[in-house]
Protein backbone atom coordinates (compact mmCIF):
# COMPACT_ATOMS: atom_id res chain seq x y z
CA UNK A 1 -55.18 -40.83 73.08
CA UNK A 2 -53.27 -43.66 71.78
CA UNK A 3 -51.99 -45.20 75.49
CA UNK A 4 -55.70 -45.01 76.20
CA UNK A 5 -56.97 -47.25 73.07
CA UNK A 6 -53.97 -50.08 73.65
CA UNK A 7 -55.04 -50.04 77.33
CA UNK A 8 -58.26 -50.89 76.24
CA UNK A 9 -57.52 -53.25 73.51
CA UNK A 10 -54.91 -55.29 75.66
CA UNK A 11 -57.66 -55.51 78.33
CA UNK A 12 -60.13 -56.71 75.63
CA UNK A 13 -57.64 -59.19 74.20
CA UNK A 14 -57.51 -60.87 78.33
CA UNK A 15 -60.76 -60.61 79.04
CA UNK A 16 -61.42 -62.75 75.60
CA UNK A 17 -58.50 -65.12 76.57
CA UNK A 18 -59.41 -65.93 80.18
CA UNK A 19 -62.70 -67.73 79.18
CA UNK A 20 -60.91 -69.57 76.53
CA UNK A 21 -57.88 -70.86 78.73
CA UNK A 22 -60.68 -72.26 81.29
CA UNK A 23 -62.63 -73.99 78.84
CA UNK A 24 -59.05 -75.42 77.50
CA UNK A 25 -58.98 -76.30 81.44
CA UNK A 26 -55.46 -74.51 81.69
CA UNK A 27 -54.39 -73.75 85.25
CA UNK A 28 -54.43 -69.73 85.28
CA UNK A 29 -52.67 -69.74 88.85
CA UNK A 30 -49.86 -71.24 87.41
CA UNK A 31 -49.68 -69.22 83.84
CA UNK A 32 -49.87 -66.11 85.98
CA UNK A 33 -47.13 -67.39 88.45
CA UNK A 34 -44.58 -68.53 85.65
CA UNK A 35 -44.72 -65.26 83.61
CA UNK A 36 -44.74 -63.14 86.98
CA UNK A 37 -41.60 -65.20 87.46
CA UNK A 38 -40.35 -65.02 84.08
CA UNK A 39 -40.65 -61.43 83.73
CA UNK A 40 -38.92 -60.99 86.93
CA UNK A 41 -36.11 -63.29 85.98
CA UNK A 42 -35.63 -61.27 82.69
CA UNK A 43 -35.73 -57.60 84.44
CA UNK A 44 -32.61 -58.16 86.10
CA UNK A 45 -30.97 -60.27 83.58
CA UNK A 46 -31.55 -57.20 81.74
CA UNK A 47 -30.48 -54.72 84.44
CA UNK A 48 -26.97 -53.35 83.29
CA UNK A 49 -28.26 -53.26 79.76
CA UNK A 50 -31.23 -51.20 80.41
CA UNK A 51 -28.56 -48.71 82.91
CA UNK A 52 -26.25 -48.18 79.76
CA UNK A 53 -28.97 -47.57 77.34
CA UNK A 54 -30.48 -45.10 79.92
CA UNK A 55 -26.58 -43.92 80.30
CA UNK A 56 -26.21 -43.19 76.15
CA UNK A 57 -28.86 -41.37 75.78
CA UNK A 58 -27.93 -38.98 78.94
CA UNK A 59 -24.60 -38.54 77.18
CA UNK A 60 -26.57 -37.68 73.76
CA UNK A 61 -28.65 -35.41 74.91
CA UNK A 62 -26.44 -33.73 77.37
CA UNK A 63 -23.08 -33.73 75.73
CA UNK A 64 -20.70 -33.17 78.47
CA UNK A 65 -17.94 -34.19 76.43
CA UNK A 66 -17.32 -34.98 72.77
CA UNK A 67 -15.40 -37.32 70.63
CA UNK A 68 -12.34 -35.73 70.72
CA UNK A 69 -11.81 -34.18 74.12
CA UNK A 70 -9.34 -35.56 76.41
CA UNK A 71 -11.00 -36.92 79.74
CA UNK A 72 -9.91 -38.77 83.14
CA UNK A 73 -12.79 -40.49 84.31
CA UNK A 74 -12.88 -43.43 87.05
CA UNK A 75 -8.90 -44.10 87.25
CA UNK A 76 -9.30 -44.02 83.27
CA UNK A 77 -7.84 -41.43 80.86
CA UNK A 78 -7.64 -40.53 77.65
CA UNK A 79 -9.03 -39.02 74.44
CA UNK A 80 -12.76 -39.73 73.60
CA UNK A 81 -12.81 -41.65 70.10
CA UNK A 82 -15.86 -43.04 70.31
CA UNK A 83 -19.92 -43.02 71.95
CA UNK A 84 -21.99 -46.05 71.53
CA UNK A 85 -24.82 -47.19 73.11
CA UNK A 86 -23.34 -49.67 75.42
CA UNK A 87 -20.13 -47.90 75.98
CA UNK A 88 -17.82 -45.09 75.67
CA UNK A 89 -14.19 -45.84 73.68
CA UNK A 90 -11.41 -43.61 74.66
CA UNK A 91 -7.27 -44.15 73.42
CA UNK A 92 -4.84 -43.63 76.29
CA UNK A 93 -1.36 -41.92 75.55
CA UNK A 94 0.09 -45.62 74.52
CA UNK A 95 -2.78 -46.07 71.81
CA UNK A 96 -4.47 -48.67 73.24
CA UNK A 97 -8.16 -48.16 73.36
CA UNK A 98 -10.64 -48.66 76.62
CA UNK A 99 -14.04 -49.04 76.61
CA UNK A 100 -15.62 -47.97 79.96
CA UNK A 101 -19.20 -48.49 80.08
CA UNK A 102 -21.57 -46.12 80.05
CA UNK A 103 -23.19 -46.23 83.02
CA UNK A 104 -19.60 -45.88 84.85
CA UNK A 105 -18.74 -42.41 82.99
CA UNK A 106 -22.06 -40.87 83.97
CA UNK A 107 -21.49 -42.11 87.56
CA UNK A 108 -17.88 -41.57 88.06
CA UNK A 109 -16.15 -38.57 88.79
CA UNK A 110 -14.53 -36.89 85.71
CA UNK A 111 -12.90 -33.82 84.38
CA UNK A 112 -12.46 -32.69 81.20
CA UNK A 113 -9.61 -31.04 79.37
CA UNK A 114 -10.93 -30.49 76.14
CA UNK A 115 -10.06 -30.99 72.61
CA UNK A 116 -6.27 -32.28 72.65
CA UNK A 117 -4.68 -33.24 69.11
CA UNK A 118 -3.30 -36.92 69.80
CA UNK A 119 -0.50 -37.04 66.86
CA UNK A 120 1.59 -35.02 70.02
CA UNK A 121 1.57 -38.10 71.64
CA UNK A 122 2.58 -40.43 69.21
CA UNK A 123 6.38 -40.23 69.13
């Protein structure tokens, strides 16, 4: 089991390193604290990031609409021309192009009317 063997090796690689950092007579409290803090500070930096990401790959995997299909979602509509990771780009009926995050579409409320050709639009 691979998760097994890196468990083991990371706990190897500390229980080498905490002899090492007392001999160097480096204050472990204080190491421990700062990256406890660090890694704290950079989870929710990293919080609407990690929500889209999580977001995309819902919308990959489920599909509930398609580049192409004409949506109103959150107060927003228009036709879907693009999925990305981070966001979802969609042109309203005066061709200007939204992006709506993804984490919005997959927690707002939104219908879809399916495949509508957008050159009826353009006058």
């Amino acid at each position: 089991m691979p998760i097994l063997r890196k468990t083991a090796q990371i706990g190897l690689v500390i229980v080498i390193l905490i002899p090492i950092l007392r001999l160097l007579e480096v204050n472990l409290t204080a190491l421990i604290a700062g990256l406890s803090i660090g890694g704290i500070a950079l989870a929710l930096a990293a919080q609407d990031t990690v929500k889209n990401l999580i977001s995309s790959a819902l919308i990959f995997f489920d599909k509930p609409y398609q580049i192409g299909d004409y949506i109103v979602a959150g107060g927003v509509e228009g036709t879907v021309v693009e999925i990305g990771f981070r966001s979802t780009r969609m042109m309203t009926i005066d061709s200007s192009i939204i992006a709506v995050p993804n984490s919005n579409m997959i927690n707002d409320r939104w219908s879809i009317w399916g495949f509508v050709n957008t050159a009826w639009f353009i006058s």
